[in-house]
PDB file of N, CA and C in Angstrom:
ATOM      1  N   UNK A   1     -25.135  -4.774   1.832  1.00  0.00           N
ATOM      2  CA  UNK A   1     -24.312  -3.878   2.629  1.00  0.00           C
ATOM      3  C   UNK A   1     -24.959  -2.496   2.626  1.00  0.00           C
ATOM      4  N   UNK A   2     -25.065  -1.990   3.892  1.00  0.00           N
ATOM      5  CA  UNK A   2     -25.567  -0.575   3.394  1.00  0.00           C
ATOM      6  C   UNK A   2     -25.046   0.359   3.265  1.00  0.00           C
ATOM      7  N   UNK A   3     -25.351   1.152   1.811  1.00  0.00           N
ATOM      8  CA  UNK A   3     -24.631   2.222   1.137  1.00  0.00           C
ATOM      9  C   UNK A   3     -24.217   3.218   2.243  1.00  0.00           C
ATOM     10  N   UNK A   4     -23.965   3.689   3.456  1.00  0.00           N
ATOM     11  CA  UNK A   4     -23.836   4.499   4.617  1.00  0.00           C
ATOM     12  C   UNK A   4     -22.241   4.223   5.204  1.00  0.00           C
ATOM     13  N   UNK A   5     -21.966   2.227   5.022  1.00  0.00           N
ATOM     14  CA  UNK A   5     -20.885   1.935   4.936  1.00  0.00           C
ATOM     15  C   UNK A   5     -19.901   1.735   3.654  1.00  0.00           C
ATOM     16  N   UNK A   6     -20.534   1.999   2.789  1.00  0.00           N
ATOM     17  CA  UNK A   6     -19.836   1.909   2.020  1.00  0.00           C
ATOM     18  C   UNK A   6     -18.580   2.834   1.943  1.00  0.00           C
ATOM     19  N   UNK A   7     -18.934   4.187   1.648  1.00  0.00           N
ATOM     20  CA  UNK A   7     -17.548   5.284   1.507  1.00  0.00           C
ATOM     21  C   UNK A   7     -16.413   5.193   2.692  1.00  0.00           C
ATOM     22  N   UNK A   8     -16.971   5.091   3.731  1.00  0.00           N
ATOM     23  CA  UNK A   8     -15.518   4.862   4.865  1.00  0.00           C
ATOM     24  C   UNK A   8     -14.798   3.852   4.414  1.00  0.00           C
ATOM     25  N   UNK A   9     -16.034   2.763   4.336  1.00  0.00           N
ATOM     26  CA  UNK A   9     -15.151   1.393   3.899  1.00  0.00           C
ATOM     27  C   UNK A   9     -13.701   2.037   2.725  1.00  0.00           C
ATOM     28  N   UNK A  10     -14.334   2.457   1.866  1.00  0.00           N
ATOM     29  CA  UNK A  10     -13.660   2.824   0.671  1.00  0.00           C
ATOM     30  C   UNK A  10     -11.978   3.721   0.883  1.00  0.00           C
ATOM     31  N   UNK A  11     -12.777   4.753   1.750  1.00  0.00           N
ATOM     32  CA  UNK A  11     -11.539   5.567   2.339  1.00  0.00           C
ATOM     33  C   UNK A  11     -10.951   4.627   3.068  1.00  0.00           C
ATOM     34  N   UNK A  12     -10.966   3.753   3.962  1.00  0.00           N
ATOM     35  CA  UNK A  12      -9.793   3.067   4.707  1.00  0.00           C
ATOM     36  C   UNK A  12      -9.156   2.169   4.564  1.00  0.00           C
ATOM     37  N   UNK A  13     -10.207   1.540   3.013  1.00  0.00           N
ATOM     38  CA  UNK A  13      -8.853   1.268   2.276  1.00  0.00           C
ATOM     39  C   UNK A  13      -8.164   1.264   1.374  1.00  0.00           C
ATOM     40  N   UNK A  14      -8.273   3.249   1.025  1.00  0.00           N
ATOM     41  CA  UNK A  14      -7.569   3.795   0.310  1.00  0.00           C
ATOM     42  C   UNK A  14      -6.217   4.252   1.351  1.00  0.00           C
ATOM     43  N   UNK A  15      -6.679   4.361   2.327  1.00  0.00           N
ATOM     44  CA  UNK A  15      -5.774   5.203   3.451  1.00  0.00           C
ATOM     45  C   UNK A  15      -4.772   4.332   4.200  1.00  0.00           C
ATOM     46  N   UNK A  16      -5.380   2.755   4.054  1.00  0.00           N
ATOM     47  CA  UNK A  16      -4.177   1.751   4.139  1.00  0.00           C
ATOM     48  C   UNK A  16      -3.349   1.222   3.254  1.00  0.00           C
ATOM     49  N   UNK A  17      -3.852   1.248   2.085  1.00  0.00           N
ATOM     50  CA  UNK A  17      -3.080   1.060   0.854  1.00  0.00           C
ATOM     51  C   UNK A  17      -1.694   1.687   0.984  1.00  0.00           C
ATOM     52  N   UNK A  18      -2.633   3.039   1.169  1.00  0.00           N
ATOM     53  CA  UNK A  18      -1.227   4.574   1.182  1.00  0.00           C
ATOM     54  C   UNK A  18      -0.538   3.910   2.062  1.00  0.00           C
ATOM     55  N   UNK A  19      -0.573   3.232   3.377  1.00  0.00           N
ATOM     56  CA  UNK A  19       0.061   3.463   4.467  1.00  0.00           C
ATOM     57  C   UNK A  19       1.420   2.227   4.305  1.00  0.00           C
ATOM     58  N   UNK A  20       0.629   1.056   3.411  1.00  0.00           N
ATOM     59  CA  UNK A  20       1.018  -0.196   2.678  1.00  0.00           C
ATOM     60  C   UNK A  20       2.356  -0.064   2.279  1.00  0.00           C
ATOM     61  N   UNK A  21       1.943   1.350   1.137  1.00  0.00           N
ATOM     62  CA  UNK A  21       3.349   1.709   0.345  1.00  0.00           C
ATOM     63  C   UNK A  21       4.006   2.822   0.834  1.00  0.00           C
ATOM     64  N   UNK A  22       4.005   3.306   1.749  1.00  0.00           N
ATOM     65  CA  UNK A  22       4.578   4.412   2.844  1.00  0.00           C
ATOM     66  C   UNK A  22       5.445   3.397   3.295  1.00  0.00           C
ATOM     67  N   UNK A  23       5.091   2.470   4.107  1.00  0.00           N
ATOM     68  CA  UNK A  23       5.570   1.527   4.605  1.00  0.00           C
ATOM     69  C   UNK A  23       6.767   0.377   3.515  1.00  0.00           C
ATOM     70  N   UNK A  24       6.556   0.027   2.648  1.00  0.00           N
ATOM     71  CA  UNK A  24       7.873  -0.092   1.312  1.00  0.00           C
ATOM     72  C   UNK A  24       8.657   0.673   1.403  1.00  0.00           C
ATOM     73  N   UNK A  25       8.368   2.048   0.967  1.00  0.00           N
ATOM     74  CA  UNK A  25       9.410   2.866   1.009  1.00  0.00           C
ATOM     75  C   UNK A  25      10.198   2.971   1.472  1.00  0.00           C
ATOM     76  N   UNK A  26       9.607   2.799   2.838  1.00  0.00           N
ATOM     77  CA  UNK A  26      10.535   3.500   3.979  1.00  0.00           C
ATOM     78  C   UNK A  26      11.578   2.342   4.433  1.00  0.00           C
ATOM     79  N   UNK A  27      11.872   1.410   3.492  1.00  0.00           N
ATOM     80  CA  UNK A  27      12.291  -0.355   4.067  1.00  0.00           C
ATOM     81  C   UNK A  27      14.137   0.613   4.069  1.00  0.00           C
ATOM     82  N   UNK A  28      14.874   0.109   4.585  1.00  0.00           N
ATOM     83  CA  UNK A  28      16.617   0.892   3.792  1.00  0.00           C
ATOM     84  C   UNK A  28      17.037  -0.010   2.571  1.00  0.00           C
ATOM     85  N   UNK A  29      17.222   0.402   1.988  1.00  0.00           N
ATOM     86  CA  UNK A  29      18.041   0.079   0.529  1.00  0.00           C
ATOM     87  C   UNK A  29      18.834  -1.219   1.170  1.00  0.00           C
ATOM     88  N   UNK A  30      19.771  -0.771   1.950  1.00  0.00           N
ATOM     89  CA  UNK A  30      20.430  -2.635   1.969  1.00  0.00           C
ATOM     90  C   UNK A  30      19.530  -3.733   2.529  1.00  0.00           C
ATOM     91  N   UNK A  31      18.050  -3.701   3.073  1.00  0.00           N
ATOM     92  CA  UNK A  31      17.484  -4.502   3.306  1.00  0.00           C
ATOM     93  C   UNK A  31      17.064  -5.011   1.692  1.00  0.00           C
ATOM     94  N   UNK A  32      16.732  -4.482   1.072  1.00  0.00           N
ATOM     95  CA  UNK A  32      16.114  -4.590  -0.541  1.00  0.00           C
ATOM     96  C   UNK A  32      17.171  -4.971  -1.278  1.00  0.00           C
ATOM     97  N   UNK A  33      18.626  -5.155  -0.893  1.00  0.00           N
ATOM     98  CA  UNK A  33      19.728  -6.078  -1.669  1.00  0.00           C
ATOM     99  C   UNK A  33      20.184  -6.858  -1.008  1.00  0.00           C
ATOM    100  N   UNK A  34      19.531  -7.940  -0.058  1.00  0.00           N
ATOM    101  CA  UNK A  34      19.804  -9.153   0.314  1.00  0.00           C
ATOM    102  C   UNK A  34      19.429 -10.229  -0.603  1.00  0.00           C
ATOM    103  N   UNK A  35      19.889 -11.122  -1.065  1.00  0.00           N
ATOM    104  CA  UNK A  35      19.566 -12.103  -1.879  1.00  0.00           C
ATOM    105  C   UNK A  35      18.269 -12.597  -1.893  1.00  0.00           C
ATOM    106  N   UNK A  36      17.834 -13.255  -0.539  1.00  0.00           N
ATOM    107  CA  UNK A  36      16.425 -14.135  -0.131  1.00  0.00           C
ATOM    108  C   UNK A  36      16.035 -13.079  -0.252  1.00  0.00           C
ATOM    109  N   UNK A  37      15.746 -11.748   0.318  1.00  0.00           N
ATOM    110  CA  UNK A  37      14.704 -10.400  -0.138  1.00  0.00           C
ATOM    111  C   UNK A  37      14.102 -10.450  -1.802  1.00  0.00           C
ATOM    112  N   UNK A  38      15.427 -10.429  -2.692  1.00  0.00           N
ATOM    113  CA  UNK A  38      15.268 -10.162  -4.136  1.00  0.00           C
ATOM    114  C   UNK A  38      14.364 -11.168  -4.521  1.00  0.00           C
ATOM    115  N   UNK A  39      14.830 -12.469  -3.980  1.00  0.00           N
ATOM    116  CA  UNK A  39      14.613 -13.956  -4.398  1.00  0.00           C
ATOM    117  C   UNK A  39      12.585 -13.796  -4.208  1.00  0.00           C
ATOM    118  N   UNK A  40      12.836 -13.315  -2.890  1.00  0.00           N
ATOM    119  CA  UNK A  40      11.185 -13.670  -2.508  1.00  0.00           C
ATOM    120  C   UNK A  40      10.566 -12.698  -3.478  1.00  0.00           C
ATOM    121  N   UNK A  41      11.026 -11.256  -3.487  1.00  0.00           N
ATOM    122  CA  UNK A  41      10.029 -10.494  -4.229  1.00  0.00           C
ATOM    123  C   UNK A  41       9.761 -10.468  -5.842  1.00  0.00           C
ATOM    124  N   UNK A  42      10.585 -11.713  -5.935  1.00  0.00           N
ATOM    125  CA  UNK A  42      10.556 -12.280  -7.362  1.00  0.00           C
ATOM    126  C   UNK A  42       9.471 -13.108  -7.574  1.00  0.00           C
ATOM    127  N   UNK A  43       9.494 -13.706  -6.267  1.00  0.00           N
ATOM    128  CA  UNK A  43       8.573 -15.282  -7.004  1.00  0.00           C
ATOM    129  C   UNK A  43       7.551 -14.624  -6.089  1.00  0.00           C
ATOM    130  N   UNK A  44       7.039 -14.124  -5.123  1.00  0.00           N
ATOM    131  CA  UNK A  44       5.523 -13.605  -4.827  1.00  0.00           C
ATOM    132  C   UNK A  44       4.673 -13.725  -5.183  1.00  0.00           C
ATOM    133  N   UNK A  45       4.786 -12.563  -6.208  1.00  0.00           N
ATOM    134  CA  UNK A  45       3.749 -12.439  -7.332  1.00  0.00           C
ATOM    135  C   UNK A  45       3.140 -13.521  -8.211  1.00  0.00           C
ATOM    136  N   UNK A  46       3.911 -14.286  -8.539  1.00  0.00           N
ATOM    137  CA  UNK A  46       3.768 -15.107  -9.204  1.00  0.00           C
ATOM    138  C   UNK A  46       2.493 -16.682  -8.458  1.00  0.00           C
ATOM    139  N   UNK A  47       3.170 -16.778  -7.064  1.00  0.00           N
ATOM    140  CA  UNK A  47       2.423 -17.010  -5.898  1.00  0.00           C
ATOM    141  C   UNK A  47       1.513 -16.951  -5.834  1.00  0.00           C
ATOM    142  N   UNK A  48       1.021 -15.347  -5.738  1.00  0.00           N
ATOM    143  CA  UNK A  48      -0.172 -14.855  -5.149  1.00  0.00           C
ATOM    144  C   UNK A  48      -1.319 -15.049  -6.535  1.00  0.00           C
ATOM    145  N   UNK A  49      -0.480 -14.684  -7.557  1.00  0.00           N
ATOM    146  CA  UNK A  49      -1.349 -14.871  -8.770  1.00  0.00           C
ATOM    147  C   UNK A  49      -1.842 -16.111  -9.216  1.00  0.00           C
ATOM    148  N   UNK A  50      -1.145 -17.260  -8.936  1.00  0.00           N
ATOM    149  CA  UNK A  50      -1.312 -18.782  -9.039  1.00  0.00           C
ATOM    150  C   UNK A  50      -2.505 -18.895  -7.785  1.00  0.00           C
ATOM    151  N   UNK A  51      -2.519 -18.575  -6.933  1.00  0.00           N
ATOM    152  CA  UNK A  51      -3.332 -18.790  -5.648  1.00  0.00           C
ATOM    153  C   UNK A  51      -4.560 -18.020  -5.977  1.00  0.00           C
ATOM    154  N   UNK A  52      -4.621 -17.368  -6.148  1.00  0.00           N
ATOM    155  CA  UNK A  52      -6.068 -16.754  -6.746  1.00  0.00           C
ATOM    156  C   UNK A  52      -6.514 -17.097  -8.122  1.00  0.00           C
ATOM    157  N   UNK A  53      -5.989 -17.987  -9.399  1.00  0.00           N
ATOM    158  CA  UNK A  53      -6.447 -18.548 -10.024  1.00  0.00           C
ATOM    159  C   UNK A  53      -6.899 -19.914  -9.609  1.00  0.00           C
ATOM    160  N   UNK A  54      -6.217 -20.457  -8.622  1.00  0.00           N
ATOM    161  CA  UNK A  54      -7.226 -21.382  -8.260  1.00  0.00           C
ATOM    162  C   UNK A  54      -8.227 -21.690  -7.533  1.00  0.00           C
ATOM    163  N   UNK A  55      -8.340 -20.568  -6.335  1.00  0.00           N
ATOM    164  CA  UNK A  55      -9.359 -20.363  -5.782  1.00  0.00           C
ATOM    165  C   UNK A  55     -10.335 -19.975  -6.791  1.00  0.00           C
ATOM    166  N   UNK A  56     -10.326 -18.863  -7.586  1.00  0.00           N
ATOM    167  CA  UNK A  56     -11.388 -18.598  -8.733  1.00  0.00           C
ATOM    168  C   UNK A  56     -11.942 -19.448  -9.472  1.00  0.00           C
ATOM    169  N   UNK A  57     -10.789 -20.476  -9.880  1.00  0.00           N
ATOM    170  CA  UNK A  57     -11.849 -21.619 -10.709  1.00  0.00           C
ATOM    171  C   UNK A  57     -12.010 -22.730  -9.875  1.00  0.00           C
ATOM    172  N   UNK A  58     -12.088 -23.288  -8.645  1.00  0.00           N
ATOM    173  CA  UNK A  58     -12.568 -24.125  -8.158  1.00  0.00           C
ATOM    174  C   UNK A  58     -13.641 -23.708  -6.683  1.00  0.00           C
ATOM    175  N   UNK A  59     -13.878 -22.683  -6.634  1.00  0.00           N
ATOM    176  CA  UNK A  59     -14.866 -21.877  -5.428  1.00  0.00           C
ATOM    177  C   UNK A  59     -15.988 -21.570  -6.388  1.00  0.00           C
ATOM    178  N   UNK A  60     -17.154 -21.914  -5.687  1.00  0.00           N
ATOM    179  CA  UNK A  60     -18.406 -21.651  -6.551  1.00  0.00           C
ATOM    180  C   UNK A  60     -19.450 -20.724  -5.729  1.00  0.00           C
ATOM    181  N   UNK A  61     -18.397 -19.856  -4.988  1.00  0.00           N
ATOM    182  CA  UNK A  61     -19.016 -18.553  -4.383  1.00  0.00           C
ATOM    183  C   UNK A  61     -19.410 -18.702  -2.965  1.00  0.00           C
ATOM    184  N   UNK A  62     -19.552 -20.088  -3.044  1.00  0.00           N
ATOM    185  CA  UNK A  62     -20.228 -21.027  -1.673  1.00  0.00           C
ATOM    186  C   UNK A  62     -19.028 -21.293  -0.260  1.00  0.00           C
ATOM    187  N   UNK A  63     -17.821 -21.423  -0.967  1.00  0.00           N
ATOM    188  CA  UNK A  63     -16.636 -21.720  -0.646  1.00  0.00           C
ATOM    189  C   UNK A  63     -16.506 -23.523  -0.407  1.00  0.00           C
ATOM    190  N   UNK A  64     -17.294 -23.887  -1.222  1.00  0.00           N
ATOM    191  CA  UNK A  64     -17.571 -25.892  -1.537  1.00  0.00           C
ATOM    192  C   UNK A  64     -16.725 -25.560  -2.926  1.00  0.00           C
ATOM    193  N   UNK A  65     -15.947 -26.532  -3.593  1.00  0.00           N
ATOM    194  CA  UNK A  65     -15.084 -26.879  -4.184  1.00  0.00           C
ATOM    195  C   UNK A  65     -16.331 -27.326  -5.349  1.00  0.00           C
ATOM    196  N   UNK A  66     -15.520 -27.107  -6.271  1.00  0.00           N
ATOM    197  CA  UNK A  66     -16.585 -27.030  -7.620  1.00  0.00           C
ATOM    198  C   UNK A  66     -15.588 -27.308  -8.908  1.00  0.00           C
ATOM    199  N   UNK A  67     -15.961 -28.262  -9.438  1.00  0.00           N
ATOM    200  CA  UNK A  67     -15.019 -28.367 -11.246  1.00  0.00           C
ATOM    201  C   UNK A  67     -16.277 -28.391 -12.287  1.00  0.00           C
ATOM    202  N   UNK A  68     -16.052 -27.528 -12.884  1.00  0.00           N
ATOM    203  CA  UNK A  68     -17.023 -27.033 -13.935  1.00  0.00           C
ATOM    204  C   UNK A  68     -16.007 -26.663 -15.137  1.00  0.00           C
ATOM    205  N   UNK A  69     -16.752 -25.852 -15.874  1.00  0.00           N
ATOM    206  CA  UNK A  69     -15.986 -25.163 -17.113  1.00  0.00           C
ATOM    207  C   UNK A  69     -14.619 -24.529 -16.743  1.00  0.00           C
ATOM    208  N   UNK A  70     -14.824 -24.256 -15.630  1.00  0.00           N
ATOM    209  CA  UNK A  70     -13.846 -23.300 -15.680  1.00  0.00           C
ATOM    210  C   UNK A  70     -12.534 -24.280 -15.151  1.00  0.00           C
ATOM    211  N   UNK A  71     -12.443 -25.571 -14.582  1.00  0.00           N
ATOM    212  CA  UNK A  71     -11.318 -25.968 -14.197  1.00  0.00           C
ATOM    213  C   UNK A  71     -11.283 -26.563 -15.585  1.00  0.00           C
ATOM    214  N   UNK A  72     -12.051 -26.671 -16.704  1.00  0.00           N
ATOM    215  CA  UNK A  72     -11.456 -27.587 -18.157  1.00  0.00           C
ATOM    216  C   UNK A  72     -10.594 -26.136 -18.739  1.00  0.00           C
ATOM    217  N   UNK A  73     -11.144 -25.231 -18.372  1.00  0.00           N
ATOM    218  CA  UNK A  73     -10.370 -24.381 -19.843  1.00  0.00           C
ATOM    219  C   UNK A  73      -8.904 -23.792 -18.567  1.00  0.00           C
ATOM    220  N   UNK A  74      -8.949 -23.810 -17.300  1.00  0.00           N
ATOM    221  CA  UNK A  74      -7.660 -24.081 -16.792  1.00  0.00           C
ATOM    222  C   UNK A  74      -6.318 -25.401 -17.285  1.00  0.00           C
ATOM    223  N   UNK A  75      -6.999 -26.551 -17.368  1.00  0.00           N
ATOM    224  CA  UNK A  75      -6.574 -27.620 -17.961  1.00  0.00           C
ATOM    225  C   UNK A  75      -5.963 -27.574 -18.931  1.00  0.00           C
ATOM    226  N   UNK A  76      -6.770 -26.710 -19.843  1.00  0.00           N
ATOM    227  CA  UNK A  76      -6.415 -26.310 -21.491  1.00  0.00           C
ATOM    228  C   UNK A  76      -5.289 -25.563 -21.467  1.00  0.00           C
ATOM    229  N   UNK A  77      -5.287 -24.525 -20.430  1.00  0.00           N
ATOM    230  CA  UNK A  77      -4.534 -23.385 -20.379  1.00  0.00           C
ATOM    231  C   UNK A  77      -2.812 -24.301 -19.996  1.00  0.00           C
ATOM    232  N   UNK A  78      -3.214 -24.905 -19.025  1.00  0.00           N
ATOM    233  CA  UNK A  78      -1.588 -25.804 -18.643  1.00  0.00           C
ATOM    234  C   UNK A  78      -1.415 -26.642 -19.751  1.00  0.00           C
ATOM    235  N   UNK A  79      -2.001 -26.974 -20.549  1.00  0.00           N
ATOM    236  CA  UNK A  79      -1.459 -27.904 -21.744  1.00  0.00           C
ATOM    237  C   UNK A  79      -0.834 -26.818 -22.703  1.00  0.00           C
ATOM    238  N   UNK A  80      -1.584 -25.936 -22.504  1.00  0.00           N
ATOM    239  CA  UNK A  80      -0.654 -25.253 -23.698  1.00  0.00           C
ATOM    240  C   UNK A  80       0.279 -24.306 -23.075  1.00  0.00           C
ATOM    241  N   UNK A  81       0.511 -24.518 -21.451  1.00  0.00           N
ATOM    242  CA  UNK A  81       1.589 -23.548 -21.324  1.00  0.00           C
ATOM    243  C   UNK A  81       3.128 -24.626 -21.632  1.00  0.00           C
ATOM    244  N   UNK A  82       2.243 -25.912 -21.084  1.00  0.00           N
ATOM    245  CA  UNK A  82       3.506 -26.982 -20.827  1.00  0.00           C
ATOM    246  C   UNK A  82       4.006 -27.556 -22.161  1.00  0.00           C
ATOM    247  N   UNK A  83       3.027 -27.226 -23.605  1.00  0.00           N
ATOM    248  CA  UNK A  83       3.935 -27.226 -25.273  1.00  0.00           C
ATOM    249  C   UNK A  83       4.257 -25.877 -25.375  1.00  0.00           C
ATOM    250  N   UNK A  84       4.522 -24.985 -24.539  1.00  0.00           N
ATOM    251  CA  UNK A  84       5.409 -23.781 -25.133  1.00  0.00           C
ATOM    252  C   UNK A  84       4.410 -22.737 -25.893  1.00  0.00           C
ATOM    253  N   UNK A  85       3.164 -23.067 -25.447  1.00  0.00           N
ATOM    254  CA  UNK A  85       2.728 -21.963 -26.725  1.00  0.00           C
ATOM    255  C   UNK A  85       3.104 -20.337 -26.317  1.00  0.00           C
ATOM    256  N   UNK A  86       2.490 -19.753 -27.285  1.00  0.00           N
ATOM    257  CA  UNK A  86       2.506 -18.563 -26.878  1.00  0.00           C
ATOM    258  C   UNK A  86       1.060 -17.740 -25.800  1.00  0.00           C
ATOM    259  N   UNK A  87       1.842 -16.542 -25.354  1.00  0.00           N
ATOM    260  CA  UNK A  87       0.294 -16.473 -24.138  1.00  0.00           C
ATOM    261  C   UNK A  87      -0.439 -16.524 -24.618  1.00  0.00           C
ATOM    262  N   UNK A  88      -0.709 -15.661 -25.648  1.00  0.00           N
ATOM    263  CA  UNK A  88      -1.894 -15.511 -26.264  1.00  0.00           C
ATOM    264  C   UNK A  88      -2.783 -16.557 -26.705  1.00  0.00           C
ATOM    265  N   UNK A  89      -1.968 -17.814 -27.490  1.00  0.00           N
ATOM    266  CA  UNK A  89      -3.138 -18.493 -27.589  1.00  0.00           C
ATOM    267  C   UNK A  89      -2.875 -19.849 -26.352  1.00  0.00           C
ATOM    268  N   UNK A  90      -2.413 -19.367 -25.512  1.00  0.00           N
ATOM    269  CA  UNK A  90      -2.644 -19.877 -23.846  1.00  0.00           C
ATOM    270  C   UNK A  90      -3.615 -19.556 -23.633  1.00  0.00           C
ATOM    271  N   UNK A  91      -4.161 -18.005 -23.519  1.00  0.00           N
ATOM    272  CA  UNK A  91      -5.491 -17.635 -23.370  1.00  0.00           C
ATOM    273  C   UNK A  91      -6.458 -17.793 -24.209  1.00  0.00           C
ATOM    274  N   UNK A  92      -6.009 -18.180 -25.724  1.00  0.00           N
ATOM    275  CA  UNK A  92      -7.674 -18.674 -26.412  1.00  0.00           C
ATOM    276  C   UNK A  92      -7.825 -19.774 -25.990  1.00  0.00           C
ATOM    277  N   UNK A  93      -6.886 -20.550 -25.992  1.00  0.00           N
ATOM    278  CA  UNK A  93      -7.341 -22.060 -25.521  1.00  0.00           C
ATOM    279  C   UNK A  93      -7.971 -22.650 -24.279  1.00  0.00           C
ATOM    280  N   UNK A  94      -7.733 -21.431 -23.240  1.00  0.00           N
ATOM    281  CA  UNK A  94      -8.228 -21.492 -22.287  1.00  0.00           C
ATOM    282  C   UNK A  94     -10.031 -21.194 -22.612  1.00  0.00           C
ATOM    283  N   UNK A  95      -9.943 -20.172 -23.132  1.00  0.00           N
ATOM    284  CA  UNK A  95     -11.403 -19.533 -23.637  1.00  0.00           C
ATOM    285  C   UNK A  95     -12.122 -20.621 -24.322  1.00  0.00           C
ATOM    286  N   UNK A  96     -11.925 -20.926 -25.183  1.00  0.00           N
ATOM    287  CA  UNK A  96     -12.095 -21.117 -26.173  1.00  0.00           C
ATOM    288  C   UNK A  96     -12.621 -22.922 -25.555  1.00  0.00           C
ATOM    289  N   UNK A  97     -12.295 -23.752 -24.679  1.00  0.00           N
ATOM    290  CA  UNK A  97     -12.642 -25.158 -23.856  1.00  0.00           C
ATOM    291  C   UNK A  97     -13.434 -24.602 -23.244  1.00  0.00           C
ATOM    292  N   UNK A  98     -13.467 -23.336 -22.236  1.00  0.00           N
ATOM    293  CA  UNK A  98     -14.566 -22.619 -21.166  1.00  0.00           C
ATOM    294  C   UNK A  98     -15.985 -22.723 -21.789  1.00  0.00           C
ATOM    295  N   UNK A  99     -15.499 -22.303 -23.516  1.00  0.00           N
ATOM    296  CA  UNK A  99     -16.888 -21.993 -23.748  1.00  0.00           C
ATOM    297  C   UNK A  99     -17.523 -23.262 -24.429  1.00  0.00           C
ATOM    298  N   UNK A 100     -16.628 -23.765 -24.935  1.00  0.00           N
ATOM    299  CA  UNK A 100     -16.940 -25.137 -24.996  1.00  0.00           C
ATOM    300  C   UNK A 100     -17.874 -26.151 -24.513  1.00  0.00           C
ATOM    301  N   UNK A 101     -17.308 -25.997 -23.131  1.00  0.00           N
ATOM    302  CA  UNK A 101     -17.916 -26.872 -21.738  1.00  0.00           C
ATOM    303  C   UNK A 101     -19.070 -26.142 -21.813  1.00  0.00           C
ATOM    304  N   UNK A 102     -18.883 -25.076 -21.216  1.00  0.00           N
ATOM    305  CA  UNK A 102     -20.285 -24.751 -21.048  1.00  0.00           C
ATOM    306  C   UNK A 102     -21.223 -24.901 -22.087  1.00  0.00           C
ATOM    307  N   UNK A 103     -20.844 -24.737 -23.415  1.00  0.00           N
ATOM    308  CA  UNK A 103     -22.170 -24.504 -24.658  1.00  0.00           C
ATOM    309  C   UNK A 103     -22.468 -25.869 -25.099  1.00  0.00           C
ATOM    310  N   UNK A 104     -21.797 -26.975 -23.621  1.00  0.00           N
ATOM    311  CA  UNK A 104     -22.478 -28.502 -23.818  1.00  0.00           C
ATOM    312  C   UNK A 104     -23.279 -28.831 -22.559  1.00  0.00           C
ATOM    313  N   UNK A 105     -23.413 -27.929 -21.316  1.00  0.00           N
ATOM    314  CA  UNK A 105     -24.160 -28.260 -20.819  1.00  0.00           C
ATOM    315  C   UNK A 105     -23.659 -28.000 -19.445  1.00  0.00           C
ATOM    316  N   UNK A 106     -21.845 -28.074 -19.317  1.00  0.00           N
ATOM    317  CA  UNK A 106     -20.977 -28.139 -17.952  1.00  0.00           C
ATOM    318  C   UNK A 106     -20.486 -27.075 -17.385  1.00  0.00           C
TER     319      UNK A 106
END
């Protein structure tokens, strides 16, 4: 990319961001206490964050579908969300198979 585009790039979308949450603001309060409103802006996030962990571990930059290390220590990660662990070692266990796999070859 050349560095010439870079800074506009940067400013516009700093300047839509702004415009993003200008735009929240300005929603009226009883639109933001409808039930399905609350409901959706509950589970969203949660959504959007699930959807980009799986694009991340199964895209191999190429946009071709790929299972490597990183969909085992995902694997790991749902086994230990689905016995209750705690996050934390949700996330070693996740780590901790990643590096696994890989320091065998996958």
């Amino acid at each position: 990319m050349d560095p010439a585009a870079v800074w506009p790039a940067v400013v516009l979308t700093a300047v839509g961001c702004y415009l993003v949450k200008l735009l929240g603001l300005s929603v009226p309060a009883g639109v933001l206490e409808r039930p399905l409103v609350r409901k959706l802006a509950a589970l969203l996030p949660v959504a959007l964050l699930a959807a980009l962990t799986a694009i991340q571990t199964v895209d191999d930059g190429t946009g071709a579908p790929v299972l490597d290390a990183r969909a085992a220590g995902l694997a790991a990660a749902a086994v230990a969300v689905l016995l209750r662990a705690p996050f934390l070692l949700v996330v070693v266990a996740a780590v901790a198979v990643t590096a696994g796999v890989r320091a065998l070859g996958g």
